[in-house]
N, C-alpha and C. Protein backbone atom coordinates (compact mmCIF):
# COMPACT_ATOMS: atom_id res chain seq x y z
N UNK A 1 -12.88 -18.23 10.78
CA UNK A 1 -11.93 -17.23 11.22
C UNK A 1 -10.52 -17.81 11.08
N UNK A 2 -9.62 -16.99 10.65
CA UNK A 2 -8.22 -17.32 10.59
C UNK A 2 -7.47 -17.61 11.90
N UNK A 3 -7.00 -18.65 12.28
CA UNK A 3 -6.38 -18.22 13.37
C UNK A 3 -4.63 -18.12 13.56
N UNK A 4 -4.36 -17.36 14.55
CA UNK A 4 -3.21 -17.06 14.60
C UNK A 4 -2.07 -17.98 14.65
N UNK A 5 -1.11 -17.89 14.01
CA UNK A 5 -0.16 -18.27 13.68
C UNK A 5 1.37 -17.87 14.41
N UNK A 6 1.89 -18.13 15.38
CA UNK A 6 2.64 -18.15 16.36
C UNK A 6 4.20 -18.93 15.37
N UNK A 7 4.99 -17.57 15.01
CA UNK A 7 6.01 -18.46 14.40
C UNK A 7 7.02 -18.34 15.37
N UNK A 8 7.36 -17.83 16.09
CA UNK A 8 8.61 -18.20 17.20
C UNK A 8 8.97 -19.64 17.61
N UNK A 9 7.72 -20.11 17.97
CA UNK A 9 8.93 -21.74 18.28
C UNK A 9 9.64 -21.92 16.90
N UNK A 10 8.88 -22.13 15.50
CA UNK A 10 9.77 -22.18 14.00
C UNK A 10 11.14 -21.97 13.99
N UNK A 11 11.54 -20.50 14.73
CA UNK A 11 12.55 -20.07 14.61
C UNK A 11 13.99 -20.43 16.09
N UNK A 12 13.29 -21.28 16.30
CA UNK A 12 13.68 -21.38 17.48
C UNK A 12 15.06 -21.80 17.29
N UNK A 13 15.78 -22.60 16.54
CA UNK A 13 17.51 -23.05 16.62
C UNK A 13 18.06 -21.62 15.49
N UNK A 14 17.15 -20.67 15.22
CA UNK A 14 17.42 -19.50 14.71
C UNK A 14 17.32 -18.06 14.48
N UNK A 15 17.51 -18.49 16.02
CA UNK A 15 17.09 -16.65 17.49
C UNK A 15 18.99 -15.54 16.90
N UNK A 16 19.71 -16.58 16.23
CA UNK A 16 20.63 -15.41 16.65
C UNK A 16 21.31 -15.02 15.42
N UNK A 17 20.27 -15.25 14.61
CA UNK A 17 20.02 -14.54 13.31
C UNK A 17 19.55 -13.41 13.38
N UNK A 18 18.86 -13.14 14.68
CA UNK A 18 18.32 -11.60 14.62
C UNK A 18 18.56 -10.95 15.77
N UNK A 19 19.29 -9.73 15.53
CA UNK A 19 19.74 -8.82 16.87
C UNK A 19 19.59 -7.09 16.84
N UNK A 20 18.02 -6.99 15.75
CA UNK A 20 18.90 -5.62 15.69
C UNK A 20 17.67 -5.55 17.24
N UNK A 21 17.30 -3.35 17.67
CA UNK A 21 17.22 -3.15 18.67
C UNK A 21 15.11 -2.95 18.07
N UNK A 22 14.43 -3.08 19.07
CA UNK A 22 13.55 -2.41 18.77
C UNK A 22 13.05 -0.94 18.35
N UNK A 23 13.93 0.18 19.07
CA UNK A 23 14.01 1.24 18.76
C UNK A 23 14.57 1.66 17.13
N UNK A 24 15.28 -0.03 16.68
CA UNK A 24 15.49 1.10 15.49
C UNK A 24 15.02 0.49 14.04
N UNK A 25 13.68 0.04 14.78
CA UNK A 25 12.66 -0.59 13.42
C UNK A 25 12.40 0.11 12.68
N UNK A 26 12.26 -0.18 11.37
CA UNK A 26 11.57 1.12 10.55
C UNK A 26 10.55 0.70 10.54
N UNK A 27 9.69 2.32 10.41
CA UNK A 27 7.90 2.53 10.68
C UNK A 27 7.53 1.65 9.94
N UNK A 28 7.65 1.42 8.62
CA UNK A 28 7.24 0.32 7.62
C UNK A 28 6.62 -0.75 8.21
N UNK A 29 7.22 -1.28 8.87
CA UNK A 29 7.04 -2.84 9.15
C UNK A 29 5.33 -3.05 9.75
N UNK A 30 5.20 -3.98 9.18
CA UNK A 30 3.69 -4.42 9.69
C UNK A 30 3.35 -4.58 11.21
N UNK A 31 3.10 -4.61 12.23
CA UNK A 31 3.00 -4.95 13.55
C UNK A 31 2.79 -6.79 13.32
N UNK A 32 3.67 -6.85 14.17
CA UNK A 32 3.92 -8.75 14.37
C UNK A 32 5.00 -8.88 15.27
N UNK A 33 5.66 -10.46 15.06
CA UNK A 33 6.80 -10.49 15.74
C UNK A 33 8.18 -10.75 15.48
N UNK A 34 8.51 -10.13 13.88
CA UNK A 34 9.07 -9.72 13.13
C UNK A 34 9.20 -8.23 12.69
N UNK A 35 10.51 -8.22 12.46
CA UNK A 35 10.84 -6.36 11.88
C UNK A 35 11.91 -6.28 11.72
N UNK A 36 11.78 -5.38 10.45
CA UNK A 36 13.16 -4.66 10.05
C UNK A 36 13.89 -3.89 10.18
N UNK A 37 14.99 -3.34 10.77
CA UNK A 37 15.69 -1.91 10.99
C UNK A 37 16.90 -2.05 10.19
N UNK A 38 18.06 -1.52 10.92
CA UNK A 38 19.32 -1.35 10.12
C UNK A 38 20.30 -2.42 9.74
N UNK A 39 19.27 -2.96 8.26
CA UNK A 39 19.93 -3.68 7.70
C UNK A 39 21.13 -2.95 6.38
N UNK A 40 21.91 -4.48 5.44
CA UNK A 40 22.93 -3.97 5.33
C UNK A 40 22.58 -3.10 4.12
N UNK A 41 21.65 -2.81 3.28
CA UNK A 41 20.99 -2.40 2.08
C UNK A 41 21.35 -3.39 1.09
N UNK A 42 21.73 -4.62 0.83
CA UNK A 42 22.43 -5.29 0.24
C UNK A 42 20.99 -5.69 -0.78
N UNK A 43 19.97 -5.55 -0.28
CA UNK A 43 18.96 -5.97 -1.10
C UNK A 43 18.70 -7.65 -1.39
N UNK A 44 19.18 -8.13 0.22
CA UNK A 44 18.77 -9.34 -0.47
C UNK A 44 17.73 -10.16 0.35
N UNK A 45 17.06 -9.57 1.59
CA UNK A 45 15.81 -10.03 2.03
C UNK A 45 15.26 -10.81 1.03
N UNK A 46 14.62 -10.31 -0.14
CA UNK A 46 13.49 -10.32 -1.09
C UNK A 46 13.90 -11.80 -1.75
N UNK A 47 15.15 -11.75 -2.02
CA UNK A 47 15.70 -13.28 -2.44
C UNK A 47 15.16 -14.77 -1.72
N UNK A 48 15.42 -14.16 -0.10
CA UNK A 48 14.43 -15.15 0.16
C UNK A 48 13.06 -15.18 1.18
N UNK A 49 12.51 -14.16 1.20
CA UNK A 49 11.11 -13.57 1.22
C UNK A 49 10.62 -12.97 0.73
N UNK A 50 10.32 -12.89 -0.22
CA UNK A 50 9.64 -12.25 -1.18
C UNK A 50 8.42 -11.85 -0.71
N UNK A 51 7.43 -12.39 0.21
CA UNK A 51 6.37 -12.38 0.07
C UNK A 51 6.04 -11.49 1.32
N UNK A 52 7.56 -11.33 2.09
CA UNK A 52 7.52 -10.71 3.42
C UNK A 52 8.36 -9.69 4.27
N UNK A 53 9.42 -9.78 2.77
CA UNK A 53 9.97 -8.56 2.86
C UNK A 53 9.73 -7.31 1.68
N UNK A 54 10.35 -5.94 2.35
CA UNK A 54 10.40 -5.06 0.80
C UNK A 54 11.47 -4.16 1.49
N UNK A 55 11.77 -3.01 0.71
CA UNK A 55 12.57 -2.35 0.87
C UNK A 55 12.27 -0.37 1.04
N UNK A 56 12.69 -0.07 1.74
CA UNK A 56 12.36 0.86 2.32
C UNK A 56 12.73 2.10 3.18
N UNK A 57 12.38 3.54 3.66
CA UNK A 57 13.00 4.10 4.65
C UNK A 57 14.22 4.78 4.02
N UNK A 58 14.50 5.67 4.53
CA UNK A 58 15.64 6.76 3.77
C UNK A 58 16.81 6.06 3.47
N UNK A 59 17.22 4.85 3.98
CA UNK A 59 18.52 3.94 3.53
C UNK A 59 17.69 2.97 2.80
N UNK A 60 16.17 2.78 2.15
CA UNK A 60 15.87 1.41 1.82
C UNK A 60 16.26 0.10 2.40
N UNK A 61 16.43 0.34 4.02
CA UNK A 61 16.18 -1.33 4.72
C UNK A 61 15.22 -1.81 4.42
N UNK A 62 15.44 -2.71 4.34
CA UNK A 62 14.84 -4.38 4.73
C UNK A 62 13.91 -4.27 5.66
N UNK A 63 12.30 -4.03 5.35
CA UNK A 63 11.28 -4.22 6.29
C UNK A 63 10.31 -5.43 6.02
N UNK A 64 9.28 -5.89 7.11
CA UNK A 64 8.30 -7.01 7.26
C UNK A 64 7.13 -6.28 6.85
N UNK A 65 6.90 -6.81 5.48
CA UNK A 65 5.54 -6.26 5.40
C UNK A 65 4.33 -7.09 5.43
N UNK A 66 4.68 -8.27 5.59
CA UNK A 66 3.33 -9.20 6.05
C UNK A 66 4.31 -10.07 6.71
N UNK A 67 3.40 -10.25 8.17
CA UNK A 67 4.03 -11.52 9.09
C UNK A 67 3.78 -12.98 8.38
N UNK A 68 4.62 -13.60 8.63
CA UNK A 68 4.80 -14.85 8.72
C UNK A 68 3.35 -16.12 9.06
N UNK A 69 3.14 -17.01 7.91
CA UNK A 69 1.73 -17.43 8.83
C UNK A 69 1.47 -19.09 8.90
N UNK A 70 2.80 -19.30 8.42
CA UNK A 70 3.78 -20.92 8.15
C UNK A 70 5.33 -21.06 8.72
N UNK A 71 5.58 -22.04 8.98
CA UNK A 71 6.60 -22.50 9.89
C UNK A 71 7.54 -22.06 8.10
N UNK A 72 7.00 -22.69 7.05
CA UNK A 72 8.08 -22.33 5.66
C UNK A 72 8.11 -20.83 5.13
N UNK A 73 7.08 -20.39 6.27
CA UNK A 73 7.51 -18.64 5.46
C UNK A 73 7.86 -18.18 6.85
N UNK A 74 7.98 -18.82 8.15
CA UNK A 74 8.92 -18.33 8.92
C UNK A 74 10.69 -18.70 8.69
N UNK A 75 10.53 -19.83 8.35
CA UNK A 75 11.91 -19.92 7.81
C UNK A 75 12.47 -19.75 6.69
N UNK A 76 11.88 -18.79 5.92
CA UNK A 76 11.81 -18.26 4.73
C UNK A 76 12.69 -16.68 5.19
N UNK A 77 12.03 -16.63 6.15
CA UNK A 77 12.31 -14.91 6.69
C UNK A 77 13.57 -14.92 8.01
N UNK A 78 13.49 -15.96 8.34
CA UNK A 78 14.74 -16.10 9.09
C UNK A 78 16.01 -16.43 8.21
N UNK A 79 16.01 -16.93 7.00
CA UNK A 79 17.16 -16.99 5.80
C UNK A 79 17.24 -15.82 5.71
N UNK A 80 16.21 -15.12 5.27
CA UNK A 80 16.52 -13.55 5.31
C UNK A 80 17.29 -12.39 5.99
N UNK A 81 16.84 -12.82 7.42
CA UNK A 81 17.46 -12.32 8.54
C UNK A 81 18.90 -12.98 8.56
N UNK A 82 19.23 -13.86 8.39
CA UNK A 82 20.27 -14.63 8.29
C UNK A 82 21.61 -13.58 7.27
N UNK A 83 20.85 -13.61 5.93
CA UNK A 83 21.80 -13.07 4.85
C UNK A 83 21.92 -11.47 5.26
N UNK A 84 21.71 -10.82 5.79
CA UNK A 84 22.35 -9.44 6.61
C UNK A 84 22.98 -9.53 7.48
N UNK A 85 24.08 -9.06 7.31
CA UNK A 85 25.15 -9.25 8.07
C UNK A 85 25.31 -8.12 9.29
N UNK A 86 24.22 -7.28 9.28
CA UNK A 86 24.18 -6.34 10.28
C UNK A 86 23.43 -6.83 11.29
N UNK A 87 22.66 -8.47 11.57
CA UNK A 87 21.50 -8.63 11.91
C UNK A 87 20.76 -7.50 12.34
N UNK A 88 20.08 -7.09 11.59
CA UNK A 88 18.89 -6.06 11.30
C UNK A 88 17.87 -6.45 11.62
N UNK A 89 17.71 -7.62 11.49
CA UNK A 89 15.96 -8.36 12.04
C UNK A 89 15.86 -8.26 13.33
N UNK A 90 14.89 -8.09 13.87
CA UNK A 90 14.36 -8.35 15.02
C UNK A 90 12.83 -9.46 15.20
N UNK A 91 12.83 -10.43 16.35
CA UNK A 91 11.70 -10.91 16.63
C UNK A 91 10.97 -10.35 17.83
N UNK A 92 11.34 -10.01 18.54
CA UNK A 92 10.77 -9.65 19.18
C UNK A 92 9.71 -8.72 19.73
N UNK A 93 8.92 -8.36 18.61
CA UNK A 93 7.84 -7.36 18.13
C UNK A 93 6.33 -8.09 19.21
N UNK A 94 6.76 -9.16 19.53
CA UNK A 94 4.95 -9.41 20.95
C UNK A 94 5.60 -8.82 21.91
N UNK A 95 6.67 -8.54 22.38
CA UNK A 95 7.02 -8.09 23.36
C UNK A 95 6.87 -6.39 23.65
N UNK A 96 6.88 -6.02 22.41
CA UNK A 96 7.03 -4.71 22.50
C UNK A 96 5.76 -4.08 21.59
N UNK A 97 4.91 -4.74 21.21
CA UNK A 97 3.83 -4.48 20.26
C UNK A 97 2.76 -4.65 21.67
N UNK A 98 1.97 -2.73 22.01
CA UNK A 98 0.72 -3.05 22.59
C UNK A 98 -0.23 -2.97 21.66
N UNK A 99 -1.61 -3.07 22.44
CA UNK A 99 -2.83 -2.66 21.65
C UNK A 99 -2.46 -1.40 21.41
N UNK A 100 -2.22 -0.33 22.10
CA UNK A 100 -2.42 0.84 22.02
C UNK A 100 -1.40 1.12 20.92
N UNK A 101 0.04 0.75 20.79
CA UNK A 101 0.74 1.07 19.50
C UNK A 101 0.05 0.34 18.11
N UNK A 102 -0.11 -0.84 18.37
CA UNK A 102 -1.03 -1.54 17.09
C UNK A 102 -1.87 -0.71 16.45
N UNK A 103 -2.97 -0.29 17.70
CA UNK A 103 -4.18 0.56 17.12
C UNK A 103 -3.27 1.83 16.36
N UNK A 104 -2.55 2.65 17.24
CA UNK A 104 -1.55 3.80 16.74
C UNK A 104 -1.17 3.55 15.10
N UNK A 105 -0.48 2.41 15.04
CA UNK A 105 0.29 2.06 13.73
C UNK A 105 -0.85 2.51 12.87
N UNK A 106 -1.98 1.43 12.49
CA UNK A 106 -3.41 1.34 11.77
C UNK A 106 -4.04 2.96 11.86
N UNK A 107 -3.64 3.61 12.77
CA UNK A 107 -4.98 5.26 12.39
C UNK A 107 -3.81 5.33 11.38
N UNK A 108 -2.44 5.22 11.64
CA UNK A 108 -1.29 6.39 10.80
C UNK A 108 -1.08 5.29 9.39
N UNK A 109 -2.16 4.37 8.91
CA UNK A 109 -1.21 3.43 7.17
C UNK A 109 -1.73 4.36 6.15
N UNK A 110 -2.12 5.54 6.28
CA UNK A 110 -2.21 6.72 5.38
C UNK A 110 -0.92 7.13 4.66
N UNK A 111 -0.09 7.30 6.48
CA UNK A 111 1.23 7.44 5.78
C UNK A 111 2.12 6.70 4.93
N UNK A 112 1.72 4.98 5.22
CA UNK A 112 2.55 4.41 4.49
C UNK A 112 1.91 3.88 3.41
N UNK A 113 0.35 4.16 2.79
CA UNK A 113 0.15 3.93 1.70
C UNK A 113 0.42 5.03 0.78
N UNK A 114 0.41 6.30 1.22
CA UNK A 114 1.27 7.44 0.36
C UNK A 114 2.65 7.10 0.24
N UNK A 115 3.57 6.53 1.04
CA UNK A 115 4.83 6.24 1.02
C UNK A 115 5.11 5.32 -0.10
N UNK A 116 4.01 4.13 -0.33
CA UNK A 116 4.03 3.11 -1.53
C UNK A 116 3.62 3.61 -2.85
N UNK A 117 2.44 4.75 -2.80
CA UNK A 117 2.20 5.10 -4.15
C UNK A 117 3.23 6.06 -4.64
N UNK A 118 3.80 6.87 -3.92
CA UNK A 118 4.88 7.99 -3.91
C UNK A 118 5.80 7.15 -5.03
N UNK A 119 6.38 6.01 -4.82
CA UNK A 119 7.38 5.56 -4.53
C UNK A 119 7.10 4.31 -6.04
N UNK A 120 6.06 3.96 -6.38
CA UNK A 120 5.47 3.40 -7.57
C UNK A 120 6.39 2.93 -8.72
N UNK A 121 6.48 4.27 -9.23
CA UNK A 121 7.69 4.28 -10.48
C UNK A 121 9.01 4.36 -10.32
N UNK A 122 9.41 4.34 -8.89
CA UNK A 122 10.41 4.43 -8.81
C UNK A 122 10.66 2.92 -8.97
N UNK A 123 10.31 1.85 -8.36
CA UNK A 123 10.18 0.61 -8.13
C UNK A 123 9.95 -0.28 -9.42
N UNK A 124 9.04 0.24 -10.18
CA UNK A 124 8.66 -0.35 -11.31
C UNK A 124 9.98 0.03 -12.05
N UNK A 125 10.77 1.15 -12.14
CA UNK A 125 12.00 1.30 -13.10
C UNK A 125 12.95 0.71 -12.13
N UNK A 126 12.96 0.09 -11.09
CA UNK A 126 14.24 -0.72 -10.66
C UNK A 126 14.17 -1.94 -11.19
N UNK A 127 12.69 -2.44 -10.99
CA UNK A 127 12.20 -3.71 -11.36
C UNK A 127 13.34 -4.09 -13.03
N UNK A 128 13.09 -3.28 -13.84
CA UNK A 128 13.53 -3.49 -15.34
C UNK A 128 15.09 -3.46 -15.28
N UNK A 129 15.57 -2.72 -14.08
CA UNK A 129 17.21 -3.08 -14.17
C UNK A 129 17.28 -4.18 -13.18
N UNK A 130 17.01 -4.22 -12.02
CA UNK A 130 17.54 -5.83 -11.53
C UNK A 130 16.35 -6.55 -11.07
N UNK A 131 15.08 -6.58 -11.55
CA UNK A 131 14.11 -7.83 -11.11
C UNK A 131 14.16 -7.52 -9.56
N UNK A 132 13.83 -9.05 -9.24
CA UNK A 132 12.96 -9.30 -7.72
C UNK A 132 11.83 -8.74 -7.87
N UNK A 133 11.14 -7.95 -8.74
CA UNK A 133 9.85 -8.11 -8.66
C UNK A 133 9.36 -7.02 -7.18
N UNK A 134 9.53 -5.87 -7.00
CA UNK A 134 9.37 -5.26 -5.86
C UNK A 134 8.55 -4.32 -6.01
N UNK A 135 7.85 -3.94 -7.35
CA UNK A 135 6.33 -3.14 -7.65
C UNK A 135 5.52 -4.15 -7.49
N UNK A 136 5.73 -5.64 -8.46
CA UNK A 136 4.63 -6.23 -7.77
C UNK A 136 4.16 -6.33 -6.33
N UNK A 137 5.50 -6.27 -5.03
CA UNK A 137 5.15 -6.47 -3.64
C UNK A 137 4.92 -5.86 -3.35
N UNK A 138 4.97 -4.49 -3.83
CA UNK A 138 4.66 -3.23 -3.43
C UNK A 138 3.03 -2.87 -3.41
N UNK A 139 2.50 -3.39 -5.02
CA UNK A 139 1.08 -3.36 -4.78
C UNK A 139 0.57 -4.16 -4.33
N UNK A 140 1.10 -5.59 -4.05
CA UNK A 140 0.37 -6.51 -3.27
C UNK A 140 0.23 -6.01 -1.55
N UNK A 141 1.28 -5.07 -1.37
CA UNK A 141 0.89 -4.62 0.07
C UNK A 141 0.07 -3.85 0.35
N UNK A 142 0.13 -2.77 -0.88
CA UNK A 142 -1.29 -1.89 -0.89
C UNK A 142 -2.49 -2.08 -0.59
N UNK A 143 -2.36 -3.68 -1.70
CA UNK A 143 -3.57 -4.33 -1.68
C UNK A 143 -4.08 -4.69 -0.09
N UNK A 144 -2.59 -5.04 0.33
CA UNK A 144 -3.26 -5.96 1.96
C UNK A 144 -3.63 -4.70 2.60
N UNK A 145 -2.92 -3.46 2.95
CA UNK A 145 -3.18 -2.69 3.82
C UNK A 145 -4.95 -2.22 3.22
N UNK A 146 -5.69 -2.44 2.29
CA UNK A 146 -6.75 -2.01 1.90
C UNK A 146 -7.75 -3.03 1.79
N UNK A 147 -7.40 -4.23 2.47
CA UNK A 147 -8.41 -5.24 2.47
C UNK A 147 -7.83 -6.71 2.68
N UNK A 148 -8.00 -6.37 4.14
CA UNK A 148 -7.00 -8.15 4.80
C UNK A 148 -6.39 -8.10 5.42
N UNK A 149 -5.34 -6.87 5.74
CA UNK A 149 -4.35 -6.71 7.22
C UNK A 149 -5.11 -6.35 8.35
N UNK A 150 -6.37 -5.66 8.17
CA UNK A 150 -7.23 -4.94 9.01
C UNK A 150 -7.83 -6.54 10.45
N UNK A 151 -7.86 -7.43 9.23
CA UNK A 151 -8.36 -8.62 10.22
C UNK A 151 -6.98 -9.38 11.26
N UNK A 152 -5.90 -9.65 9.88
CA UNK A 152 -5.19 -9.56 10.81
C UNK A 152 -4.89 -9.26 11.88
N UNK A 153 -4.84 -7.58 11.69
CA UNK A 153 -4.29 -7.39 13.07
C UNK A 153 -5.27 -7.17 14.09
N UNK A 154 -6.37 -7.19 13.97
CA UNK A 154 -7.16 -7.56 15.35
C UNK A 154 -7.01 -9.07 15.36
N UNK A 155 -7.08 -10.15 14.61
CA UNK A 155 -5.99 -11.35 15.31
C UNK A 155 -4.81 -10.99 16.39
N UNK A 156 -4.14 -10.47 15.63
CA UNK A 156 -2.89 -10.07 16.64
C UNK A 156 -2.82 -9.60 17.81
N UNK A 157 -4.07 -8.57 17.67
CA UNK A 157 -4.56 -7.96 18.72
C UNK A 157 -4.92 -8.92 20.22
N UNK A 158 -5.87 -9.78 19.13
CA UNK A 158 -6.17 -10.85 20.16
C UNK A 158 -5.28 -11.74 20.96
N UNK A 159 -4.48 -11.92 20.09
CA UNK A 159 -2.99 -12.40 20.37
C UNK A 159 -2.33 -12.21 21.91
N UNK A 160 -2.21 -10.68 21.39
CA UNK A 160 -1.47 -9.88 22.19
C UNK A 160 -1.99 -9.81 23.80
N UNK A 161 -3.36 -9.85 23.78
CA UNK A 161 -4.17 -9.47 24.82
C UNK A 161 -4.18 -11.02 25.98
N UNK A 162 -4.43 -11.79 25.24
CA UNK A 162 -4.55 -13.21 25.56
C UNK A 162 -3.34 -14.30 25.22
N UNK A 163 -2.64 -13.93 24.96
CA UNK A 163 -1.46 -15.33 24.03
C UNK A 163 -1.73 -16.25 23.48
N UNK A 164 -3.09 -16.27 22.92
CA UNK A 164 -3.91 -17.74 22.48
C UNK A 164 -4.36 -17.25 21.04
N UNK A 165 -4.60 -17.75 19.84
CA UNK A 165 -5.38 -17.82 19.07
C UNK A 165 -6.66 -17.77 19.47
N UNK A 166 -7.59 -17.02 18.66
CA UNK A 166 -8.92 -16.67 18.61
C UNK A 166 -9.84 -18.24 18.13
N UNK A 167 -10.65 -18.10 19.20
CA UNK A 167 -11.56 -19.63 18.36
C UNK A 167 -12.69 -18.43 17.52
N UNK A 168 -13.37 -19.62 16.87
CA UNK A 168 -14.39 -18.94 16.20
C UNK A 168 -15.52 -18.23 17.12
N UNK A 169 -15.89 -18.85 18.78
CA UNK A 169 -16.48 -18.05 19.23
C UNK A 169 -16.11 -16.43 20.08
N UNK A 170 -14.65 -16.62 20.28
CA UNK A 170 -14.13 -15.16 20.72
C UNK A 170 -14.26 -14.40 19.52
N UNK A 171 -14.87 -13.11 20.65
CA UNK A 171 -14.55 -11.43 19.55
C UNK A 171 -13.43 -11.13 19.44
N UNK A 172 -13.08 -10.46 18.58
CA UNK A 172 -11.69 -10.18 17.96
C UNK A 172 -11.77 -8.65 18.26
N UNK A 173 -11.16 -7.73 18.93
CA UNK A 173 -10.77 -6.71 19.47
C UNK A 173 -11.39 -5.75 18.28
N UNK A 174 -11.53 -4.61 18.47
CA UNK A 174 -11.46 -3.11 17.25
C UNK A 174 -10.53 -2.79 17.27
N UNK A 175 -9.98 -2.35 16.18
CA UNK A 175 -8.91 -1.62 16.18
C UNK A 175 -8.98 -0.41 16.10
């Protein structure tokens, strides 16, 4: 079993890199303890998370689409948070992430895997004018939301419920 990965201490001499509000996350974002809201659209998350940011939401902010699961891809994503000058990031997503919204998020990734296929060619023809590569992240998220975030986030779940990583003999919640 995977176990959870707690990046907040990581970020710890780099809490004030991120200030936006919880209320104004966009839906996008994966449930964790990371998220994106009103960033500057500058498009430059991806520069240095690639693997954990994308772009999105009627202004295309800067959202978390896979949490963090290394101290170097937490500070990968705090550079990120860093280079918006709106601080748009937020960490504080255990605080405000229940089971009951978690589970909520997961019935509704219908919506946001229509939101990614919708959105396909649009991405693939940005790709050819300025790179970063953001159809590939795009289907790699597809990919996760269809086989691999599901475990995740009953990790998280577990997380959430207990503050501990899951050993191999704890059950891991339903989502």
């Amino acid at each position: 079993m995977t176990r959870y990965f707690d990046p907040l201490p990581a970020i710890e001499e780099h809490r004030d890199v991120f200030g936006c509000k919880w209320e104004d996350r966009l839906w996008l974002n994966v449930p964790g303890p990371f998220y994106g809201a009103d960033t500057d659209n500058c498009w430059t998350g991806r520069l240095s998370a690639p693997d954990h940011v994308l772009y999105g939401g009627a202004h295309l902010s800067e959202y978390v689409y896979r949490q963090p699961r290394s101290a170097a891809a937490t500070a990968r994503l705090a550079e990120a948070a860093d280079a918006d000058p709106f601080r748009g990031y937020g960490y504080d997503g255990d605080d405000r992430w229940t089971t009951g919204t978690v589970r909520e998020w997961w019935r509704d990734r219908a919506r946001v895997t229509t939101y990614l296929a919708d959105r396909r060619e649009e991405w693939e023809e940005w790709d050819v004018r300025e790179g970063q590569g953001v159809a590939a992240a795009v289907r790699r998220f597809a990919a996760y939301l269809a086989e691999g975030l599901a475990t995740d986030l009953r990790i998280y779940l577990y997380w959430l419920e207990e503050r501990r990583s899951p050993t191999v003999l704890d059950r891991l919640p339903e989502l």
